[in-house]
Protein backbone atom coordinates (compact mmCIF):
# COMPACT_ATOMS: atom_id res chain seq x y z
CA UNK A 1 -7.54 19.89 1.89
CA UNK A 2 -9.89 22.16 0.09
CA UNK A 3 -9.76 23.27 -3.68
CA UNK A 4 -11.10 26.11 -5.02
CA UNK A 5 -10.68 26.74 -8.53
CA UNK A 6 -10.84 30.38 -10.28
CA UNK A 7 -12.17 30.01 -13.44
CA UNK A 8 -12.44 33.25 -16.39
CA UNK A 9 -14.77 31.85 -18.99
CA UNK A 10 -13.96 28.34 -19.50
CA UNK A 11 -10.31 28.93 -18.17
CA UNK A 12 -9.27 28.27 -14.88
CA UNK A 13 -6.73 31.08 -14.18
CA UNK A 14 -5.93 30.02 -10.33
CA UNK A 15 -5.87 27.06 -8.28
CA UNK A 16 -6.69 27.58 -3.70
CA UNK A 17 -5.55 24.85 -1.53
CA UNK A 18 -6.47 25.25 1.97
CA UNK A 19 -5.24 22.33 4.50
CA UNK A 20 -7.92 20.94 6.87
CA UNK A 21 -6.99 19.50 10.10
CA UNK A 22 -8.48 15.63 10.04
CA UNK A 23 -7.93 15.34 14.08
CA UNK A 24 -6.92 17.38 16.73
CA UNK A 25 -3.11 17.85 18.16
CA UNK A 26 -3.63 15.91 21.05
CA UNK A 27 -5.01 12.99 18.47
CA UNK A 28 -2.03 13.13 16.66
CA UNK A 29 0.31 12.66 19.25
CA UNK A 30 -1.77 9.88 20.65
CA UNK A 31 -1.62 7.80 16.84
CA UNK A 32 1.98 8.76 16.56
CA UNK A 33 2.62 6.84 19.69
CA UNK A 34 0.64 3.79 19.16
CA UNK A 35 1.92 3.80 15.42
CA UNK A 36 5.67 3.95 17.04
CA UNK A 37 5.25 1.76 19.52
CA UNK A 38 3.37 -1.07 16.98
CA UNK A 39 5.76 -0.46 14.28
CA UNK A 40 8.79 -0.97 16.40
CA UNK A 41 7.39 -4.13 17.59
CA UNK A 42 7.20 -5.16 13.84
CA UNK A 43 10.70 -3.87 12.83
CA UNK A 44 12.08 -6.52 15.49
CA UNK A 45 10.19 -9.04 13.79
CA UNK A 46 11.69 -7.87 10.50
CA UNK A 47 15.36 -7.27 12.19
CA UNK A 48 15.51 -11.21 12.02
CA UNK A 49 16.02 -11.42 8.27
CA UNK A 50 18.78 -11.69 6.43
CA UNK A 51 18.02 -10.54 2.89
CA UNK A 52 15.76 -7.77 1.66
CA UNK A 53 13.24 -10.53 0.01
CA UNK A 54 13.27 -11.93 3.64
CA UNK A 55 12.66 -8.34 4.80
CA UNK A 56 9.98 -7.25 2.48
CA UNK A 57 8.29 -10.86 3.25
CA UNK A 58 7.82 -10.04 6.56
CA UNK A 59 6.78 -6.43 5.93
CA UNK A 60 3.90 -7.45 3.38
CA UNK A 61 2.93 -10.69 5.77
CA UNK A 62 2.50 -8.45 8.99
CA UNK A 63 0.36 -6.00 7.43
CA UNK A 64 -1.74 -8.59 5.47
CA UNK A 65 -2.48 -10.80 8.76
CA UNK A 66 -2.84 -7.92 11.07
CA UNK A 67 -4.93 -5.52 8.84
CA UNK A 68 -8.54 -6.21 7.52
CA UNK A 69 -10.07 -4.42 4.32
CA UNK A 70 -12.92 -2.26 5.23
CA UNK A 71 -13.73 0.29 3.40
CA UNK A 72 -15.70 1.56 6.39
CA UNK A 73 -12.68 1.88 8.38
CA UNK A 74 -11.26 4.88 10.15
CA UNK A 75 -8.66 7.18 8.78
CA UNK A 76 -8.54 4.88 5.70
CA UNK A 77 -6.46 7.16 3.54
CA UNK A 78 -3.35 7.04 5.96
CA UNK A 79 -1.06 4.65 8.06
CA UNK A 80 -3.21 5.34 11.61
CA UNK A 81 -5.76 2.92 9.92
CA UNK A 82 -3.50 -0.34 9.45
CA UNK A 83 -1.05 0.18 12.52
CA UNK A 84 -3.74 1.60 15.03
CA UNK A 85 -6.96 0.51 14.07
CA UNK A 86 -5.90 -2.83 11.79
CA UNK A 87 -8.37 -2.28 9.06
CA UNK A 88 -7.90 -0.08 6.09
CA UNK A 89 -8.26 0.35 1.98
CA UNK A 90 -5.51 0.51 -0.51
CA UNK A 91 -4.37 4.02 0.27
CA UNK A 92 -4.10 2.66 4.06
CA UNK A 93 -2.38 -0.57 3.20
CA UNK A 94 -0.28 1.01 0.41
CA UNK A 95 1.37 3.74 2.63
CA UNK A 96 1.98 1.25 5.96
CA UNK A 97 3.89 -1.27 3.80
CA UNK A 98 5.88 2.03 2.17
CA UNK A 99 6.61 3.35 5.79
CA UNK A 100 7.27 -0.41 7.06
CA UNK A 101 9.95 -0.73 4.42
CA UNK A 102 11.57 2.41 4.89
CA UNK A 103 12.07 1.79 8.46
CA UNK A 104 13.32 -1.21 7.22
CA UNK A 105 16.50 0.25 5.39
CA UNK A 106 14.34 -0.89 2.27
CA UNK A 107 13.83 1.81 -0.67
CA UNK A 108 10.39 1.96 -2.41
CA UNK A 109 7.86 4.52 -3.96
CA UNK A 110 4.34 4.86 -3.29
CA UNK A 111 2.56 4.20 -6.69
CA UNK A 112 -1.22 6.07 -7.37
CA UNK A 113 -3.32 5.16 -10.49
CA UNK A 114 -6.26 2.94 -11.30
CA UNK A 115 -7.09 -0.37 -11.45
CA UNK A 116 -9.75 -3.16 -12.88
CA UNK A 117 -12.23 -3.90 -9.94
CA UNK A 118 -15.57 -6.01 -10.27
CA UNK A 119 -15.00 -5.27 -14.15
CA UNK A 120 -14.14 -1.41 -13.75
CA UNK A 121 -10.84 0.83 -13.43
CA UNK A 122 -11.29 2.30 -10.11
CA UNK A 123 -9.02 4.52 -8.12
CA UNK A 124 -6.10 2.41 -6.00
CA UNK A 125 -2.62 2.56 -4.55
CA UNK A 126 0.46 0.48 -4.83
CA UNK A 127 4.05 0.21 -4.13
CA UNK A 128 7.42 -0.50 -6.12
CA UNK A 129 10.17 -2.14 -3.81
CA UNK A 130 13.35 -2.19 -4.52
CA UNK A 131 15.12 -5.58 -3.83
CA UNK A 132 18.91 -6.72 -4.55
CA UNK A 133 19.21 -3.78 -6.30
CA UNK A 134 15.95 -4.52 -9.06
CA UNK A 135 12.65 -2.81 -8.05
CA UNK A 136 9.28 -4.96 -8.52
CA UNK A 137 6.12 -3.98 -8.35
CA UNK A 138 3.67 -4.84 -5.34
CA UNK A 139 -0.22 -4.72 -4.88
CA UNK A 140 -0.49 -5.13 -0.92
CA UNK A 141 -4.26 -4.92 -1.24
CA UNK A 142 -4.63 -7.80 -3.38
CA UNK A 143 -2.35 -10.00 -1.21
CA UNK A 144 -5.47 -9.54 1.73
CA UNK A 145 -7.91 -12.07 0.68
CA UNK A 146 -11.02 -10.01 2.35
CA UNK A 147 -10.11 -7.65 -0.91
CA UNK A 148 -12.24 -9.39 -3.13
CA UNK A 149 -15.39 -10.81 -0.49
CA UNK A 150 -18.50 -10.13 -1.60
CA UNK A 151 -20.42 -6.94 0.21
CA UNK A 152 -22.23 -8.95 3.09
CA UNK A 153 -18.89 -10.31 3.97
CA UNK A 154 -20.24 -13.70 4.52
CA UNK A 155 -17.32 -15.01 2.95
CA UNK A 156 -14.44 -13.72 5.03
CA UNK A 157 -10.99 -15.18 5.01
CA UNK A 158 -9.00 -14.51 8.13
CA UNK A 159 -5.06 -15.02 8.16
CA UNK A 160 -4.65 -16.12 4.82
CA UNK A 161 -2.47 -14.21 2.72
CA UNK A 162 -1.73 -14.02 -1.56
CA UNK A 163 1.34 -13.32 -3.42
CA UNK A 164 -0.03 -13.14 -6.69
CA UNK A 165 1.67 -9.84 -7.05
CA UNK A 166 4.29 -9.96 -4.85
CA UNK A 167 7.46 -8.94 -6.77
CA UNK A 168 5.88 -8.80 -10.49
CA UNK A 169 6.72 -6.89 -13.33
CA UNK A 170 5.88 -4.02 -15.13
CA UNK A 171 4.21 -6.17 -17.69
CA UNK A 172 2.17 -8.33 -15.45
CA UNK A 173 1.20 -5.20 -13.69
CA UNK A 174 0.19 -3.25 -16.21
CA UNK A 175 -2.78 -5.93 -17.31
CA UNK A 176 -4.99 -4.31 -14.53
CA UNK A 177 -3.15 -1.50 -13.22
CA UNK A 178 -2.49 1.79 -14.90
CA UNK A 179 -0.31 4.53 -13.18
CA UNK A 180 -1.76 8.47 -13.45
CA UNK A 181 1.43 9.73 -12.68
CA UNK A 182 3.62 11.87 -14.97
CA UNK A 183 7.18 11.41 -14.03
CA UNK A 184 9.26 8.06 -15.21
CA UNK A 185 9.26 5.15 -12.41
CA UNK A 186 12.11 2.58 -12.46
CA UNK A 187 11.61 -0.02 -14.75
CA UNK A 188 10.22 -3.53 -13.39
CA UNK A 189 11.57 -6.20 -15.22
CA UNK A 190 13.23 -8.59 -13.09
CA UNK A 191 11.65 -11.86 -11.94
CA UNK A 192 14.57 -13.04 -9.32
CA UNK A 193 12.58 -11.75 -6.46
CA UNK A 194 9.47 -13.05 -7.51
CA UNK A 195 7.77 -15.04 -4.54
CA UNK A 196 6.46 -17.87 -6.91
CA UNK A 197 10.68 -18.08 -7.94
CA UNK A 198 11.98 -17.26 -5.64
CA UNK A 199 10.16 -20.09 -2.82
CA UNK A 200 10.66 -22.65 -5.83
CA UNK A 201 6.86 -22.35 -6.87
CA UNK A 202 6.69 -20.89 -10.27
């Protein structure tokens, strides 16, 4: 979109939004096939799990070892960049693993704030996934190892995936990750659905 603010002295007095088309009709039937067709094939994946930890597993697993971080990458601000093009940014990864779950039968909210990267708060996306009736909070990004490589990528990690915040709370989140939102978020606090308790690794 485009913003165009009306200001009267130091006062802005009215606020224009104007949309702007990112790709052309044809294009977006074209994604919305591909994304269909690729998330369908991962929803039968997902079908074979019994619980919604099982579920969500899968969910974060597929995106992590099919998507790599870029920030170069293609339509990096919406799902087309992890389930068409397989390489995205938090935005990308953060709104694929929301519309995973929901296709899923699994409730969750898309999370926007900031958060502590090479020593400064920096703009980023998360989720909060609800799970046996507790929601935890998620950072998908920070699950793909290629996160954190250094610039020249000569470091790469391919296939590997973290769940150092993979079901945490509130309080572990909010070390490094602070939420610009203004409306109250169900409380994290639960650690049953924890991947280090739950798989018996804590």
């Amino acid at each position: 979109y485009k913003m165009i603010p009306y200001e009267m002295g130091d006062a802005v007095v009215k606020v224009e939004y104007s949309p702007i088309y990112t790709m052309t009709a044809g294009e977006k039937a074209n994604y919305e096939i591909a994304i269909e067709q690729k998330v369908n094939r991962w929803l039968a994946q997902i079908a074979g799990c019994e619980d919604d930890y099982s579920k969500v597993k899968k969910a974060y697993d597929l995106i992590i070892q099919n998507t790599t971080y870029d920030s170069d990458s293609k339509e990096n601000q919406n799902i087309v960049s992890v389930f068409v093009n397989g390489s995205s940014v938090c935005q990308g990864y953060a709104e694929a693993f929301q519309y995973l779950c929901k296709h899923a039968g699994i409730d969750n909210i898309l999370v926007t704030g900031t958060a502590q990267s090479k020593g400064t708060m920096q703009p980023h996306a998360w989720n909060l996934v609800k799970m046996d009736g507790n929601y935890y909070q998620f950072d998908i990004t920070w699950g793909e190892p290629n996160y954190t490589v250094d610039e020249n990528r000569k470091n790469q990690v391919k296939w590997e995936v973290s769940y150092k915040y993979f079901g945490v709370t509130d309080k572990e989140m909010k070390k490094n990750h602070k939420v610009d939102l203004d409306f109250p978020l169900p409380e994290c606090t639960k650690c049953d659905d924890n991947y280090f308790i739950k798989e018996g690794n804590y």
